[in-house]
PDB file of N, CA and C in Angstrom:
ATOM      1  N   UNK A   1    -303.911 -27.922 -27.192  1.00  0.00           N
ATOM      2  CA  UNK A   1    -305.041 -27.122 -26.787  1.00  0.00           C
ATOM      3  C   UNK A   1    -306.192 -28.016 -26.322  1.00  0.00           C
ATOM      4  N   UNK A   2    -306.286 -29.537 -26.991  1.00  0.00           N
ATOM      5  CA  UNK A   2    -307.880 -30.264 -26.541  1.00  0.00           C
ATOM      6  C   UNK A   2    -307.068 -30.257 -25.825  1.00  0.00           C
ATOM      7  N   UNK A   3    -305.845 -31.003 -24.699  1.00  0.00           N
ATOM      8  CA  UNK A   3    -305.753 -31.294 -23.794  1.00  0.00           C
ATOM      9  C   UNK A   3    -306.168 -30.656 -22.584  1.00  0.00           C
ATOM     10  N   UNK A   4    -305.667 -29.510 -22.534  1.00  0.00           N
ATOM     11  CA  UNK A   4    -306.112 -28.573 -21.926  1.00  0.00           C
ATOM     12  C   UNK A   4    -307.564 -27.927 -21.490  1.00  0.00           C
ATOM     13  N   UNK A   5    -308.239 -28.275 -22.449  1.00  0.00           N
ATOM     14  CA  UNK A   5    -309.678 -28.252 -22.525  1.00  0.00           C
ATOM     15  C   UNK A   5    -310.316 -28.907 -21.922  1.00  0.00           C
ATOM     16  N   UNK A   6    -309.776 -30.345 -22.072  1.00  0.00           N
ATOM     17  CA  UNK A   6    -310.535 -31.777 -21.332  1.00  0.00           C
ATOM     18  C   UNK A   6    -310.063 -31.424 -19.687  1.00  0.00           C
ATOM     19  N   UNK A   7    -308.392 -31.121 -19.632  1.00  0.00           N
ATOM     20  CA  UNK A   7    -308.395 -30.554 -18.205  1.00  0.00           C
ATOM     21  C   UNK A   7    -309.337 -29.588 -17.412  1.00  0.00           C
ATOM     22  N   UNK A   8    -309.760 -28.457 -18.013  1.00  0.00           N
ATOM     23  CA  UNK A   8    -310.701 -27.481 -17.368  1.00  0.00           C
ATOM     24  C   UNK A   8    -312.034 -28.374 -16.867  1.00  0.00           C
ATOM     25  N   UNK A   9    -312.468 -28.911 -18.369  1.00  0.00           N
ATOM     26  CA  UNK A   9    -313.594 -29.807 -18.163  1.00  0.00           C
ATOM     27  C   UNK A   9    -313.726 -30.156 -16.641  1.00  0.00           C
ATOM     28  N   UNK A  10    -313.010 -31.295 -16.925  1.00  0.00           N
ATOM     29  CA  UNK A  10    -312.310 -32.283 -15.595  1.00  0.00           C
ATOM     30  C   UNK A  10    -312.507 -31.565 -14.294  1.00  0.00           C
ATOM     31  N   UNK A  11    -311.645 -30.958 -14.642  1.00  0.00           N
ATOM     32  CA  UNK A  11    -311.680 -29.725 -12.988  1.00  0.00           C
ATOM     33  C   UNK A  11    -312.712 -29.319 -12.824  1.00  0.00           C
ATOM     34  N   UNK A  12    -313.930 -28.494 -13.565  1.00  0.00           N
ATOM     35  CA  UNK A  12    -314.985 -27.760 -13.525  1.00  0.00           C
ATOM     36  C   UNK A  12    -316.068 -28.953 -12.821  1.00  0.00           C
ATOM     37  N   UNK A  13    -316.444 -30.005 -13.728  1.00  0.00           N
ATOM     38  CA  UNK A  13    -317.083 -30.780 -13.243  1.00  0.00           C
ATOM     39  C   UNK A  13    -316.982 -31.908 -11.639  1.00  0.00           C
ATOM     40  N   UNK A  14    -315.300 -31.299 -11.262  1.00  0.00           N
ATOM     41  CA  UNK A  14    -315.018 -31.854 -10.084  1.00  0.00           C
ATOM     42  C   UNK A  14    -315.488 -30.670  -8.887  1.00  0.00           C
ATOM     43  N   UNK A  15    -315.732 -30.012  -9.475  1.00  0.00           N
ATOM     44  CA  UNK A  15    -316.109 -28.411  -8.519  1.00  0.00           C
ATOM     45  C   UNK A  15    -317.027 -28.384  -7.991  1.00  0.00           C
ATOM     46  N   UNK A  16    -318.578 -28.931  -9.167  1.00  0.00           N
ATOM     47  CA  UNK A  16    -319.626 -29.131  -9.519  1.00  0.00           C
ATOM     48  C   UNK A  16    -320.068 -30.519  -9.000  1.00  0.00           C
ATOM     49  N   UNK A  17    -319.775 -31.167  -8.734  1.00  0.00           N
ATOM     50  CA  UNK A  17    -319.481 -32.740  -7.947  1.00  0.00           C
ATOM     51  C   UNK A  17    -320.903 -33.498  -8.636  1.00  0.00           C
ATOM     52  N   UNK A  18    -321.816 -33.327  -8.543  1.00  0.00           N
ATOM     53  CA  UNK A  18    -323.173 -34.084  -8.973  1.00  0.00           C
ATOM     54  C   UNK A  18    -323.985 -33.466  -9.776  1.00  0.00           C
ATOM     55  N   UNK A  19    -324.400 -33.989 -10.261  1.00  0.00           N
ATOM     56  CA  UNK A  19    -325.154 -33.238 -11.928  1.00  0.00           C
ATOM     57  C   UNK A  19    -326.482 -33.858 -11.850  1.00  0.00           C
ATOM     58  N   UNK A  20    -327.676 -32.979 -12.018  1.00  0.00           N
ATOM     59  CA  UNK A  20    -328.853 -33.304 -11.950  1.00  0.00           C
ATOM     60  C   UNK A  20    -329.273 -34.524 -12.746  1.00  0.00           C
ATOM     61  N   UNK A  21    -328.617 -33.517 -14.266  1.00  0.00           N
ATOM     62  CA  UNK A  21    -328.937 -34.658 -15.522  1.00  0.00           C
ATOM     63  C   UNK A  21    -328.278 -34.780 -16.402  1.00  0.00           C
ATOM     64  N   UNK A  22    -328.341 -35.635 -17.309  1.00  0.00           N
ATOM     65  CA  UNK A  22    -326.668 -35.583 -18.215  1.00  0.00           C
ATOM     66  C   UNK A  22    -326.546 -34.036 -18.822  1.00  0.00           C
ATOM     67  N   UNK A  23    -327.762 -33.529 -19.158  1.00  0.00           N
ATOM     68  CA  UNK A  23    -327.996 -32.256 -20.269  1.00  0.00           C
ATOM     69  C   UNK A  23    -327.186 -31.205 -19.203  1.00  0.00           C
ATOM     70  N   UNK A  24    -327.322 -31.394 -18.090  1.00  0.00           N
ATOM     71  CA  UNK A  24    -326.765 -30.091 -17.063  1.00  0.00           C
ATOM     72  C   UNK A  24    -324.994 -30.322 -17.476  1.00  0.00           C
ATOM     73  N   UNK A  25    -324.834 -31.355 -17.300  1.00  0.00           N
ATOM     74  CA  UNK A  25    -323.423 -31.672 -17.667  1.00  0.00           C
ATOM     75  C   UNK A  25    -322.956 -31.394 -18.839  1.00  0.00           C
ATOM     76  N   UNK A  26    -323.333 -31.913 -20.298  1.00  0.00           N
ATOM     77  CA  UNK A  26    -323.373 -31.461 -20.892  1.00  0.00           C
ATOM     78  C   UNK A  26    -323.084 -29.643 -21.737  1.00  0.00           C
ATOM     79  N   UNK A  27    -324.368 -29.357 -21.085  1.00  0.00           N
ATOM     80  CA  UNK A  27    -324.371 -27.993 -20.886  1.00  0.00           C
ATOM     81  C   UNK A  27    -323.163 -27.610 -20.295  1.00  0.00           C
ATOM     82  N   UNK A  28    -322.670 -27.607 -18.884  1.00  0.00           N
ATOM     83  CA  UNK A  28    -321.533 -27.032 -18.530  1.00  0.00           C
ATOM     84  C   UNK A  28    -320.453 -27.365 -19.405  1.00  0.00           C
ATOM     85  N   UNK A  29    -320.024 -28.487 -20.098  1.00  0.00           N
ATOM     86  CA  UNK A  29    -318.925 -28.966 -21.088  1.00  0.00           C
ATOM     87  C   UNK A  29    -318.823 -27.962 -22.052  1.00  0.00           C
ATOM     88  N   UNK A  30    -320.558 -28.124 -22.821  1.00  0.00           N
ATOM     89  CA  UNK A  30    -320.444 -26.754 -23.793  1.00  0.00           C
ATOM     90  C   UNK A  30    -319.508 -25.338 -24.037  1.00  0.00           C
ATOM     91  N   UNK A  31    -320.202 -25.501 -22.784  1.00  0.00           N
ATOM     92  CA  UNK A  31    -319.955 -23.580 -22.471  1.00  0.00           C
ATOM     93  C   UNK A  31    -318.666 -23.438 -22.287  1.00  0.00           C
ATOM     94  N   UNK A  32    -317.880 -24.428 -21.710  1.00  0.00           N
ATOM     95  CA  UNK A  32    -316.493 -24.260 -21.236  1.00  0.00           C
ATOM     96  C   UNK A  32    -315.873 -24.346 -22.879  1.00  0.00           C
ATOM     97  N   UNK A  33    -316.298 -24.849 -23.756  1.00  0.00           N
ATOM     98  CA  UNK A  33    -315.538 -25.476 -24.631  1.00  0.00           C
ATOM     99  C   UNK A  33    -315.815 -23.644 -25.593  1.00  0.00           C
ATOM    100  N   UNK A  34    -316.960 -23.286 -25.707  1.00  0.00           N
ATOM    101  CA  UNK A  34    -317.134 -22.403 -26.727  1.00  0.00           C
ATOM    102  C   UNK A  34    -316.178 -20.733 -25.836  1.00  0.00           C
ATOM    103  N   UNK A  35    -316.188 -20.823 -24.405  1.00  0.00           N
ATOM    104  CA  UNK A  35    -315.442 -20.130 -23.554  1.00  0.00           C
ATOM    105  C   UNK A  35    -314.262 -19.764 -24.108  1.00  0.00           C
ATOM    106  N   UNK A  36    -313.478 -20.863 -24.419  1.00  0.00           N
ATOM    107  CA  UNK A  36    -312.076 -21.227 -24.642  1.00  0.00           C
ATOM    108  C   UNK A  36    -311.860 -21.080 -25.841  1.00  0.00           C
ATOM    109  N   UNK A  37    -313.052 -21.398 -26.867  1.00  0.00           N
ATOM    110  CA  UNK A  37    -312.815 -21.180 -28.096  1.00  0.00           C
ATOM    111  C   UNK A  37    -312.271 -19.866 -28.655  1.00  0.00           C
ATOM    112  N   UNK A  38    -313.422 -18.797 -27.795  1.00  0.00           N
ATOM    113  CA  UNK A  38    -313.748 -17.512 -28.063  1.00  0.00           C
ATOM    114  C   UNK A  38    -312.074 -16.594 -27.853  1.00  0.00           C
ATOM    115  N   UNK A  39    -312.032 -17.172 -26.578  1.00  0.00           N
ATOM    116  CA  UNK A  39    -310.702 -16.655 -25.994  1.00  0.00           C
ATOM    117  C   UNK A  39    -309.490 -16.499 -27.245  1.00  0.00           C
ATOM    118  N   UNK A  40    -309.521 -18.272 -27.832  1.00  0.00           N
ATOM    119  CA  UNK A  40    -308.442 -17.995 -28.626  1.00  0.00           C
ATOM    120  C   UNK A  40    -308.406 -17.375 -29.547  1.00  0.00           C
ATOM    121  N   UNK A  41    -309.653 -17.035 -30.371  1.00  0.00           N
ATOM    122  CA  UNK A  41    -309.864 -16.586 -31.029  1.00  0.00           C
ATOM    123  C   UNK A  41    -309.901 -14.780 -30.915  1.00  0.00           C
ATOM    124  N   UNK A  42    -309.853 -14.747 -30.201  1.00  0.00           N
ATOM    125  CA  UNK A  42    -309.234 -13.160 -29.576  1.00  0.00           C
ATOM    126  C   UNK A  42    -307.805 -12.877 -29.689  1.00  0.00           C
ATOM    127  N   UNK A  43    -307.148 -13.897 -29.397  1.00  0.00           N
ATOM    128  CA  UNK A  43    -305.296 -13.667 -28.709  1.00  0.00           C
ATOM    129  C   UNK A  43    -305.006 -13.116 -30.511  1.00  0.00           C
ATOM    130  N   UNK A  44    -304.179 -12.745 -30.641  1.00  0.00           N
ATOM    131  CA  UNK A  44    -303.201 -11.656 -31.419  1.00  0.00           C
ATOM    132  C   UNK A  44    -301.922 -12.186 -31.555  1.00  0.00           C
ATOM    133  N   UNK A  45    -301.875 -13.360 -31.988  1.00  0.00           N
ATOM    134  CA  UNK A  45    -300.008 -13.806 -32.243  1.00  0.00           C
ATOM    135  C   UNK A  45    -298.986 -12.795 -33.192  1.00  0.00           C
ATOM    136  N   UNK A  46    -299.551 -12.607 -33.724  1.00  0.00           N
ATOM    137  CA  UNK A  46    -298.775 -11.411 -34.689  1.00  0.00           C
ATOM    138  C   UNK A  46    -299.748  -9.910 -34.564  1.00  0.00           C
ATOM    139  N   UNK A  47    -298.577  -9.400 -34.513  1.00  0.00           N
ATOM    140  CA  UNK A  47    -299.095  -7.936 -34.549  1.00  0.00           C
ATOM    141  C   UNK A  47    -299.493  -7.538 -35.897  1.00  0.00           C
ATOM    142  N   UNK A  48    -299.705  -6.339 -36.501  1.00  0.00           N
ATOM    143  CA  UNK A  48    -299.797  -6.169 -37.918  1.00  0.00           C
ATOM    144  C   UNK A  48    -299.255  -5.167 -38.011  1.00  0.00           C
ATOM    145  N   UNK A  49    -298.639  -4.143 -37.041  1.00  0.00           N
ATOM    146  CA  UNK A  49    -297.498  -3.523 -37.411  1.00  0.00           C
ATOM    147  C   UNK A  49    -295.903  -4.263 -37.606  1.00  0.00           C
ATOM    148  N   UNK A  50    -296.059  -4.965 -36.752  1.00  0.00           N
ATOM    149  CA  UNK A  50    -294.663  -6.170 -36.870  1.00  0.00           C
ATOM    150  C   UNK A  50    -294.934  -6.784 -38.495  1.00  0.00           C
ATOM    151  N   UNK A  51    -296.341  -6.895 -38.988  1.00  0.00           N
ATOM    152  CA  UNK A  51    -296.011  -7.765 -40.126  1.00  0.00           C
ATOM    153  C   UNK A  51    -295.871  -6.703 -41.372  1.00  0.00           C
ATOM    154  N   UNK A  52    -296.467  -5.519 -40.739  1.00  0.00           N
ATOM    155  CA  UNK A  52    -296.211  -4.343 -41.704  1.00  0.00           C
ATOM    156  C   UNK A  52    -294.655  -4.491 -42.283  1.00  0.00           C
ATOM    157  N   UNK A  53    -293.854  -3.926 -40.955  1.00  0.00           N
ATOM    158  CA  UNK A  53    -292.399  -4.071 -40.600  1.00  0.00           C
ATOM    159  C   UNK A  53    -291.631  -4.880 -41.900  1.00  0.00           C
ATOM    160  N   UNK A  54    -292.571  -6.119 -40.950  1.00  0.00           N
ATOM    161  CA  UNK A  54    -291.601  -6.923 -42.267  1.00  0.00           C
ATOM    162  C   UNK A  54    -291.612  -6.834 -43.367  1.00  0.00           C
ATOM    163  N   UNK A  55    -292.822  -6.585 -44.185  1.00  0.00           N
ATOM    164  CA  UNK A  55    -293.003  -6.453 -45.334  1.00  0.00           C
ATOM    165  C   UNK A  55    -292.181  -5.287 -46.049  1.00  0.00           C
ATOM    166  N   UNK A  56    -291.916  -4.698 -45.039  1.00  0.00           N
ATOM    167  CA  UNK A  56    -291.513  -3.178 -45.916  1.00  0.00           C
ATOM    168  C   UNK A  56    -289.980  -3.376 -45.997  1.00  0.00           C
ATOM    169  N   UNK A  57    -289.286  -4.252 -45.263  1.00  0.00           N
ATOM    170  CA  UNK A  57    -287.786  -4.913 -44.986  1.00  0.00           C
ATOM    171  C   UNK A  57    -287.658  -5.504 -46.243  1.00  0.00           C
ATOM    172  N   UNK A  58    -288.532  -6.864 -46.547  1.00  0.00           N
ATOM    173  CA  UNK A  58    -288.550  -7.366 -47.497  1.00  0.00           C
ATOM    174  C   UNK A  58    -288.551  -6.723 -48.953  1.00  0.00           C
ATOM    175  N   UNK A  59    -289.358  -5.435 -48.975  1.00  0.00           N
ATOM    176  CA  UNK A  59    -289.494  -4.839 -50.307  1.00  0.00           C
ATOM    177  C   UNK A  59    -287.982  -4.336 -50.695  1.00  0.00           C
ATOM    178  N   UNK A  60    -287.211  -3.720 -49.411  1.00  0.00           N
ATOM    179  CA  UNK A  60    -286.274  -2.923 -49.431  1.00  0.00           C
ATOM    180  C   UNK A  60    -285.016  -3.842 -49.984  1.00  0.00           C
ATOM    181  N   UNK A  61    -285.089  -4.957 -49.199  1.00  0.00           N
ATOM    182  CA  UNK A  61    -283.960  -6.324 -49.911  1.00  0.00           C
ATOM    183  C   UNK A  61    -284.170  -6.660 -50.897  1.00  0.00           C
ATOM    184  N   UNK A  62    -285.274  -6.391 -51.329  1.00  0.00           N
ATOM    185  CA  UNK A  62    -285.520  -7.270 -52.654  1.00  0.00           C
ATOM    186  C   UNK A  62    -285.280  -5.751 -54.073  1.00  0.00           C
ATOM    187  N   UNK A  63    -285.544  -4.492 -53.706  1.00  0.00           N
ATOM    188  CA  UNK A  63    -284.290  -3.432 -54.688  1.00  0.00           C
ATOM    189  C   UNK A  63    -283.290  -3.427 -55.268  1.00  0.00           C
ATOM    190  N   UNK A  64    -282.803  -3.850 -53.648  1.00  0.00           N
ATOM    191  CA  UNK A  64    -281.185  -4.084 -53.890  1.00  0.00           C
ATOM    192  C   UNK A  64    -280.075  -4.964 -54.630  1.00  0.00           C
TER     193      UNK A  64
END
């Protein structure tokens, strides 16, 4: 995932070609970084009916 991050960076600031001042740069790094953060922090790898699922599989094997 940093890799990927430092890539956007990279790219963004090649887009952006000259930077007033380091803080502008900076700044754009930021934002990309808390961007990406946010994102992942959204995605849903497991469902919670799927983990429902399982759980209720598990109770049922473990009766028997």
């Amino acid at each position: 995932m940093l890799e990927r991050l430092f890539e956007e960076v990279k790219w963004r600031t090649r887009v952006v070609g000259v930077f007033p001042n380091e803080v502008s740069a900076s700044t754009l790094a930021r934002e990309i970084a808390l961007r990406s953060t946010e994102q992942w922090a959204l995605k849903r790898y497991l469902m919670m009916d799927t983990l429902e699922a399982a759980k209720n599989l598990n109770r049922q094997h473990t009766r028997h």
